[in-house]
Protein backbone atom coordinates (compact mmCIF):
# COMPACT_ATOMS: atom_id res chain seq x y z
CA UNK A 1 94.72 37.05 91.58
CA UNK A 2 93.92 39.75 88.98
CA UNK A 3 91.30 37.43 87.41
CA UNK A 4 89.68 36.84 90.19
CA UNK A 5 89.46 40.97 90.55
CA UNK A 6 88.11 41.40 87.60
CA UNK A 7 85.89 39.05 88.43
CA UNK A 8 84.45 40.53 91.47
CA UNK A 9 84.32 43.99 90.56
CA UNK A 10 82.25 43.14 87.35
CA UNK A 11 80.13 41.26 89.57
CA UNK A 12 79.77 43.88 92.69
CA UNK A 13 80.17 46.65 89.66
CA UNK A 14 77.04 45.42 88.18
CA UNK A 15 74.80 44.38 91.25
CA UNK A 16 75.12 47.72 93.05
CA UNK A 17 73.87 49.62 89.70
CA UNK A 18 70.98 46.83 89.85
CA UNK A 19 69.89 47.55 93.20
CA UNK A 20 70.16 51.26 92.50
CA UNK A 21 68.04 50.84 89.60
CA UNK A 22 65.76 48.63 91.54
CA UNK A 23 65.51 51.26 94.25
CA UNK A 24 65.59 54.77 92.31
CA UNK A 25 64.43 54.11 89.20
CA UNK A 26 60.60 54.06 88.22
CA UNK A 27 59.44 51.06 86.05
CA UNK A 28 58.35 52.33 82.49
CA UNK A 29 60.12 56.13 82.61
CA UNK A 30 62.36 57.06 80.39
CA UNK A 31 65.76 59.05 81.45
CA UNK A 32 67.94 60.44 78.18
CA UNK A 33 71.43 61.19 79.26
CA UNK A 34 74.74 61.71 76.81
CA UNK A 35 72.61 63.79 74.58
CA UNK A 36 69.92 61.55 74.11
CA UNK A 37 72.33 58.30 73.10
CA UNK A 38 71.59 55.93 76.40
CA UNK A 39 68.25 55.49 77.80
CA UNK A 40 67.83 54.81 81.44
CA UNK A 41 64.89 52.79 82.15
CA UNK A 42 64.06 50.12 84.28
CA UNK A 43 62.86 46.54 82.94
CA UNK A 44 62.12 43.30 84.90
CA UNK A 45 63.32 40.47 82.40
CA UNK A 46 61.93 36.92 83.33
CA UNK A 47 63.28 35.12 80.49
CA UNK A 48 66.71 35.09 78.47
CA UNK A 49 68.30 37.54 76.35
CA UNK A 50 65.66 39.82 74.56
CA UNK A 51 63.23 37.97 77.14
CA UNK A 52 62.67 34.77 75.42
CA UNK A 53 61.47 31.54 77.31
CA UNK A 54 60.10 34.21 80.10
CA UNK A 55 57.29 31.45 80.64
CA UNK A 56 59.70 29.37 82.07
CA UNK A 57 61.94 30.50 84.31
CA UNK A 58 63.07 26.93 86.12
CA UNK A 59 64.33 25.94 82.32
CA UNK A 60 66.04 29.31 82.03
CA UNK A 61 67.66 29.32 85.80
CA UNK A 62 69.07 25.34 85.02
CA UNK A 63 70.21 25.89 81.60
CA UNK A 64 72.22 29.31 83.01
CA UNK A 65 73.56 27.30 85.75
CA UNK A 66 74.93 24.44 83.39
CA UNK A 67 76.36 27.02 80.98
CA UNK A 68 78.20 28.65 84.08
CA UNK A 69 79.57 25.03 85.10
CA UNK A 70 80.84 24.54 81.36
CA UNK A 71 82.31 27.95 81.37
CA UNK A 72 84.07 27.64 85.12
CA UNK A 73 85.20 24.18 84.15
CA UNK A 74 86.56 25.41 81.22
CA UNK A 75 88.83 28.12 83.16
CA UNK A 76 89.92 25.96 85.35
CA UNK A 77 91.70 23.66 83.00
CA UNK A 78 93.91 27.34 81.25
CA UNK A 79 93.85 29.10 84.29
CA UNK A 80 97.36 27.89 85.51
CA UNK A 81 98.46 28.05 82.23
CA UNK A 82 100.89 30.95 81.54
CA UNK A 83 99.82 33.61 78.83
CA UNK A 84 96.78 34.17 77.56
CA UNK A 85 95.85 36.75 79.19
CA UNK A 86 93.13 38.17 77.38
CA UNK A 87 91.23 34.91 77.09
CA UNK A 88 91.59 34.48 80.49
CA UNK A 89 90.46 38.29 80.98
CA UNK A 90 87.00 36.93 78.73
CA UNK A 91 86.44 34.46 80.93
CA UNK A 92 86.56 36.64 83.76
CA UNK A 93 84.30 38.89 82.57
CA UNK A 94 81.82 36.19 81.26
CA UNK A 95 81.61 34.39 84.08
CA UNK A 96 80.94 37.22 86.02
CA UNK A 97 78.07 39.06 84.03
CA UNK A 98 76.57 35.59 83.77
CA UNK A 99 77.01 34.76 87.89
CA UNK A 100 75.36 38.24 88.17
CA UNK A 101 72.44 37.27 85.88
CA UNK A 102 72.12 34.41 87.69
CA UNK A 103 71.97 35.94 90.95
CA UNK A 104 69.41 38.09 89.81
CA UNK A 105 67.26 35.37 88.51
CA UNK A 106 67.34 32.92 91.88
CA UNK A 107 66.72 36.00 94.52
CA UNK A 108 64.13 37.82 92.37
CA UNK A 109 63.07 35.68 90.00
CA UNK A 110 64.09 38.51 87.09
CA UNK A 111 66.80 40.19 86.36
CA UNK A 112 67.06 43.85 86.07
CA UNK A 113 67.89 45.56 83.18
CA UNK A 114 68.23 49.46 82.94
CA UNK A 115 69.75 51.00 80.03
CA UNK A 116 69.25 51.31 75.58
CA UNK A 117 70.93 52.75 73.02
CA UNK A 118 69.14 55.30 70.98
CA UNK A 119 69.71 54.73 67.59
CA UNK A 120 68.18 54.52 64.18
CA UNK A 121 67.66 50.52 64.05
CA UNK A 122 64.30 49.78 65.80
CA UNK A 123 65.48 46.26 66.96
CA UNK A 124 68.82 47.81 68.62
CA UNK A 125 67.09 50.92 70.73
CA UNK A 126 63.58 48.41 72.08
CA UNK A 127 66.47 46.27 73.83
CA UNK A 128 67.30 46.81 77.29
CA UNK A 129 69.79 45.41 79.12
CA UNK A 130 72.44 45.76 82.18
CA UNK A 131 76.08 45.52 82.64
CA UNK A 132 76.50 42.17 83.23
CA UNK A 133 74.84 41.66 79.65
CA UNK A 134 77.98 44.00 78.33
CA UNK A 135 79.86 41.45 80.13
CA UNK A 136 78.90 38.27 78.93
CA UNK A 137 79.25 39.69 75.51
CA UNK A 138 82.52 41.56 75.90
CA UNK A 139 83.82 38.20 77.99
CA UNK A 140 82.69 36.07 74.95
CA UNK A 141 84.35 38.40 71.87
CA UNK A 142 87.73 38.44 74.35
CA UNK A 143 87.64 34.62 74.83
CA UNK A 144 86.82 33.38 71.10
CA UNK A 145 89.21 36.20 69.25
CA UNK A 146 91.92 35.09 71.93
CA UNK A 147 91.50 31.10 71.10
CA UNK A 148 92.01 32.10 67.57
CA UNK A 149 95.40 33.80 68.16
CA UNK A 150 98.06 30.81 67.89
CA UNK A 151 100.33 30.24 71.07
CA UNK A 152 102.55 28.41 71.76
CA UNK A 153 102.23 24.22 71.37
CA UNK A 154 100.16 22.32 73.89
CA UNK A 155 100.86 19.37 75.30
């Protein structure tokens, strides 16, 4: 059951800040907080990460749904498998930034993304992205550093 809380509070975490940014936050302003390090700023991303294939959003809605079917079928096979907890705590946390995405993508046709990092590296501070993004990423890390660890035999 604690999976499946992680689950929905990264998912609920991340849509309520999305529909605050959608709601509060003007697109194209700029909002410095933590001394200037994070960026607030609204962006409505069509496409994938970095917003490539943005011309085709069908291709980009399919393709996220089978990758979210690989991912869920995947979890379902270690889920009732003892241990493992923080591959199983990845997968949470994948599946839910990438659910959220999703989400975003079939009710608005974007998703929102609403915060940068400043920082020196010009490719690093021009990206914006959203929670869920940390998410997938984190979820990812967690999962493939965890399948490296050996356990114990499987049968």
């Amino acid at each position: 059951m604690g999976y499946l809380n992680i689950f929905l509070g990264a998912f609920l975490g991340d849509l309520l800040l999305k529909k605050y940014a959608e709601a509060k936050l003007p697109m194209g302003k700029r909002v410095s907080i933590l001394g200037d390090r994070i960026w607030i700023r609204k962006l409505h991303n069509r496409g994938a990460a970095g917003g490539v294939l943005s011309d085709q959003p069908d291709v980009i809605l399919k393709s996220t749904l089978g990758m979210l079917a690989s991912v869920f079928g995947y979890v379902v096979m270690f889920l009732r498998r003892k241990g493992r907890k923080a591959e199983k705590t990845g997968a949470a946390l994948l599946l839910a930034g990438g659910c959220c995405n999703w989400f975003d993508r079939l009710h608005q046709g974007y998703v929102t993304d609403y915060f940068s990092i400043n920082c020196k590296k010009d490719e690093i501070r021009n990206l914006v992205f959203n929670l869920s993004d940390v998410f997938i990423f984190m979820g990812t890390i967690l999962m493939a550093a965890s399948s490296l660890i050996p356990g114990k035999k499987r049968r």
